[in-house]
Protein backbone atom coordinates (compact mmCIF):
# COMPACT_ATOMS: atom_id res chain seq x y z
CA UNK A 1 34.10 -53.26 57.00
CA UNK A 2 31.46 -55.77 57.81
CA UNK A 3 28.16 -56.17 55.53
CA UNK A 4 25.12 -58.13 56.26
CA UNK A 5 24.10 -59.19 52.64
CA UNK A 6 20.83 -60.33 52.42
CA UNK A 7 19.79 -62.55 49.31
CA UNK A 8 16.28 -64.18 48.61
CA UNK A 9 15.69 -63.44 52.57
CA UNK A 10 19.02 -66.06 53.62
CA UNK A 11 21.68 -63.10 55.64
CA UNK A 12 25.46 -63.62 54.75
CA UNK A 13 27.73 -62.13 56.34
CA UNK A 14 30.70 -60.47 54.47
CA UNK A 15 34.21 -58.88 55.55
CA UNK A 16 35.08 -56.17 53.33
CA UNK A 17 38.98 -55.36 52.97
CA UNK A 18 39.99 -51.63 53.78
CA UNK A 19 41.85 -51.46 49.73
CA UNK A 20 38.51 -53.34 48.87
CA UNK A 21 41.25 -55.65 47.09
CA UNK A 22 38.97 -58.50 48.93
CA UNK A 23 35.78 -60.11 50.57
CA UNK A 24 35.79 -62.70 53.20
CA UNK A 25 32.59 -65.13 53.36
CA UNK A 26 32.75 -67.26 56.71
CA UNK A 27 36.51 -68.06 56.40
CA UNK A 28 37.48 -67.71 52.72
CA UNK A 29 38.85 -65.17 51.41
CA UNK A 30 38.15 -63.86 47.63
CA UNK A 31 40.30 -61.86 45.51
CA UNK A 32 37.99 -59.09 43.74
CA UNK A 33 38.22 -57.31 40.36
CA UNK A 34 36.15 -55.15 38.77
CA UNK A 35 35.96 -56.30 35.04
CA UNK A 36 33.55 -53.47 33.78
CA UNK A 37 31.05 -50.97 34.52
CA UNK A 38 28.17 -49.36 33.57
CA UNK A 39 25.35 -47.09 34.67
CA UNK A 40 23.38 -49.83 36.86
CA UNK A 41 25.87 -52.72 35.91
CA UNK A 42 29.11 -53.89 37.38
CA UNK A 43 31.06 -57.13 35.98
CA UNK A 44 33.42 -58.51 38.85
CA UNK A 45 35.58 -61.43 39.11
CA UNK A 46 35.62 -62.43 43.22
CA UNK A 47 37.85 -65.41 43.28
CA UNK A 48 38.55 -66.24 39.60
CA UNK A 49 34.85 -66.36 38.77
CA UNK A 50 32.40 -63.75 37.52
CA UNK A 51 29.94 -62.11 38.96
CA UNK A 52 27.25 -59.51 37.30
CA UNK A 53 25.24 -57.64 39.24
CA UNK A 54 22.47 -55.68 37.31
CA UNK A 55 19.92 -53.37 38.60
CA UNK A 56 21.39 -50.97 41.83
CA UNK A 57 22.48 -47.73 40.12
CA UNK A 58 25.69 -45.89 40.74
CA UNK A 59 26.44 -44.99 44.17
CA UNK A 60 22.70 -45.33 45.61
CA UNK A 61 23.01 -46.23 49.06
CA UNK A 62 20.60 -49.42 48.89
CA UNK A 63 19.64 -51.29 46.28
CA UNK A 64 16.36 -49.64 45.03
CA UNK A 65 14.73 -53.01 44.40
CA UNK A 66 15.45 -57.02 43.41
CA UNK A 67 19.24 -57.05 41.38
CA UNK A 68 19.83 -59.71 38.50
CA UNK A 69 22.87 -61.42 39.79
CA UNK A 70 24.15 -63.28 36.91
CA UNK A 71 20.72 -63.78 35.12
CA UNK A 72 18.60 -64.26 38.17
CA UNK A 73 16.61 -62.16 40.42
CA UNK A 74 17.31 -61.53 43.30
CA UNK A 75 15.75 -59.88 46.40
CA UNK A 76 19.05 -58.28 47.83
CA UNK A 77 19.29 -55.99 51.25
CA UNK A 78 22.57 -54.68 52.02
CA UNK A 79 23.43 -53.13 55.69
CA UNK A 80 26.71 -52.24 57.15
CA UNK A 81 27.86 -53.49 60.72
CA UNK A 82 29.28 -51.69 63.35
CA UNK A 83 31.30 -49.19 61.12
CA UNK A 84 28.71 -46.30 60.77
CA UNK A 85 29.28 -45.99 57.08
CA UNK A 86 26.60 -47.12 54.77
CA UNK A 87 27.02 -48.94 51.82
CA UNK A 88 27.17 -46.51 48.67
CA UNK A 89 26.54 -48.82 45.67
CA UNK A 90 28.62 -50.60 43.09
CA UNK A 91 30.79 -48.70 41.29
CA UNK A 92 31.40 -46.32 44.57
CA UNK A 93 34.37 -48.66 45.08
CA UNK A 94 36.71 -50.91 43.22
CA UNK A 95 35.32 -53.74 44.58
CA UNK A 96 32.62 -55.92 44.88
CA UNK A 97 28.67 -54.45 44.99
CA UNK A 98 28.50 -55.02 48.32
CA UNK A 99 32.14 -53.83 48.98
CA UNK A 100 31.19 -50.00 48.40
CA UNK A 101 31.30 -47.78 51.68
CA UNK A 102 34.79 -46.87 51.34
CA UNK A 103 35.28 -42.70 52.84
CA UNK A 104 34.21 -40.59 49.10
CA UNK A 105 36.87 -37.94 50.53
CA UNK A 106 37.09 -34.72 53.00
CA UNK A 107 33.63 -33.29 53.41
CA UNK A 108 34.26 -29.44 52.87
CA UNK A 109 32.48 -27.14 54.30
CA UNK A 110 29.45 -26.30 52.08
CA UNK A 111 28.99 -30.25 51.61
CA UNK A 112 25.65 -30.71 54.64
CA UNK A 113 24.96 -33.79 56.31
CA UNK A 114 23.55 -36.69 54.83
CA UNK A 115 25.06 -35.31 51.11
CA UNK A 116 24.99 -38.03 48.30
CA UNK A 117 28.89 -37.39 46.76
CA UNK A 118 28.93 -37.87 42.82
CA UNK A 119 32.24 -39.60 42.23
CA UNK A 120 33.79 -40.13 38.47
CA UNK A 121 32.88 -43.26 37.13
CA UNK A 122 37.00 -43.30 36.29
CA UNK A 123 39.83 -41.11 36.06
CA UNK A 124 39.70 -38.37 33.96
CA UNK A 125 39.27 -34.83 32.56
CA UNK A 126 36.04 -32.79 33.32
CA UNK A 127 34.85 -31.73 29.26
CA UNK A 128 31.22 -30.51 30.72
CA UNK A 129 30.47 -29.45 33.56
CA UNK A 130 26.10 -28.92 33.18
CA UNK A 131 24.91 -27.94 36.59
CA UNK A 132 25.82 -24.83 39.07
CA UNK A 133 25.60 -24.66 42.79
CA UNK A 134 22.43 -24.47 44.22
CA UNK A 135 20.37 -25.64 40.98
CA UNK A 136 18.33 -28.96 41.74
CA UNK A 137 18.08 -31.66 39.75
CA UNK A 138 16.35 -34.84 39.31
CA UNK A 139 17.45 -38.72 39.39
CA UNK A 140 19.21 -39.61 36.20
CA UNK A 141 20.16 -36.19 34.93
CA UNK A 142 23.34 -35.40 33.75
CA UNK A 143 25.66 -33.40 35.46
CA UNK A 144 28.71 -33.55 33.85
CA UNK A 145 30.95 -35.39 31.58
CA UNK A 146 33.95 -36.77 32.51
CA UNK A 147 36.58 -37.93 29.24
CA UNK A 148 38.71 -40.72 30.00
CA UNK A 149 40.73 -43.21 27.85
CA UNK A 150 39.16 -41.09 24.69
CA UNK A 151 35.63 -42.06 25.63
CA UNK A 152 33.25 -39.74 26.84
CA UNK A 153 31.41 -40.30 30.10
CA UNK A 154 28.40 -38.78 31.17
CA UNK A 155 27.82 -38.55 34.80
CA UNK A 156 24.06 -38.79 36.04
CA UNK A 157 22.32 -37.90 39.07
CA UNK A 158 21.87 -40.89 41.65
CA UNK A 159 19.50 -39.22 43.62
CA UNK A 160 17.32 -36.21 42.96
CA UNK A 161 18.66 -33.57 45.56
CA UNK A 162 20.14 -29.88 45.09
CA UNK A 163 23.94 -29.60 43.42
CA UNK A 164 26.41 -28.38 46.50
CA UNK A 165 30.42 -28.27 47.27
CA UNK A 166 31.14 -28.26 43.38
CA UNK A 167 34.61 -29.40 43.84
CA UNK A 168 35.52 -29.53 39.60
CA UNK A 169 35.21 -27.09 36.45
CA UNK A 170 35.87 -27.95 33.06
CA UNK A 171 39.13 -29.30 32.36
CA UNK A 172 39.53 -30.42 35.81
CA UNK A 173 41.26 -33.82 36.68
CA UNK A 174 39.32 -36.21 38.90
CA UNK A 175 40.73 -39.25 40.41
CA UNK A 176 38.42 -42.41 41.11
CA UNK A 177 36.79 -42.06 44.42
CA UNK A 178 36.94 -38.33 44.89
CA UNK A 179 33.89 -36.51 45.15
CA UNK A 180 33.14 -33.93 42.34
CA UNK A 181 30.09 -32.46 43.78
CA UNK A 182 27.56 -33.41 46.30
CA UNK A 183 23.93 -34.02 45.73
CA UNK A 184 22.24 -32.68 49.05
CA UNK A 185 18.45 -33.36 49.62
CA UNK A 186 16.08 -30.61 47.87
């Protein structure tokens, strides 16, 4: 996938790998990592040196205003090229902020268009799940809670929207990536 990644108004262009193992920047390539994760926060090592990006929750398409990027703000616009997918936010991939986009999963049926998916922040076990089809919730609420490695993580809304194509119940497994519900817009 190609990204136009715009920082402090200068474009970049970046080439994406399809395992997300990788970014290109004119003609290097980068190895990329993802060190650790939070709910607005991803630490990544691209190329042996690391890279925090603060400030663009989980799995919002855009980022909703200037990231920190390592300590300083930045203005940062992020549009996809010529692949039709749009970027889906930092920790929707195991790569780099920018190197999100990757397919969430099958759409099922009662997922409609233009659905935000709410992917596990790892894999895990589903120990709560809050919300029902149909019920709407805001930004930020939590949804569910997904237990992984003995810690407990709670999964919050990225977008206000109504809860549809629950795909999990408690004591589910989730794998990274795949979609546990869908957010659709209220």
């Amino acid at each position: 996938m190609r990204l136009t990644v715009e920082i402090d108004g200068k474009p970049t262009v970046v080439d994406v790998a399809d395992d997300l193992g990788s970014v290109t920047v004119g003609a290097t390539s980068y190895p990329v990592k993802v060190v650790a994760r939070g709910p607005s926060r991803v630490d990544l090592e691209i190329g042996g040196e690391t890279v925090v990006v603060e400030g663009w929750p989980d799995r919002q398409p855009t980022p909703p205003g200037p990231l920190d990027v390592n300590g300083e703000r930045r203005k940062v616009t992020v549009r996809a090229e010529g692949t039709g997918v749009r970027p889906a936010g930092p920790r929707a991939a195991e790569g780099s902020p920018t190197a999100a986009g990757s397919s969430p999963g099958p759409v099922g049926a009662g997922t409609p268009p233009g659905a935000t998916p709410v992917l596990p922040p790892m894999p895990g076990r589903v120990v709560e799940l809050r919300v029902r089809e149909g019920e709407t919730v805001p930004a930020g609420a939590v949804l569910l809670v997904v237990e992984a490695m003995k810690m407990r993580n709670e999964v919050t809304a990225p977008v206000a929207g109504v809860v549809r194509d629950v795909r999990v119940r408690e004591g589910s497994n989730v794998r990274a990536r795949e979609p546990m519900l869908f957010l659709a817009p209220a």
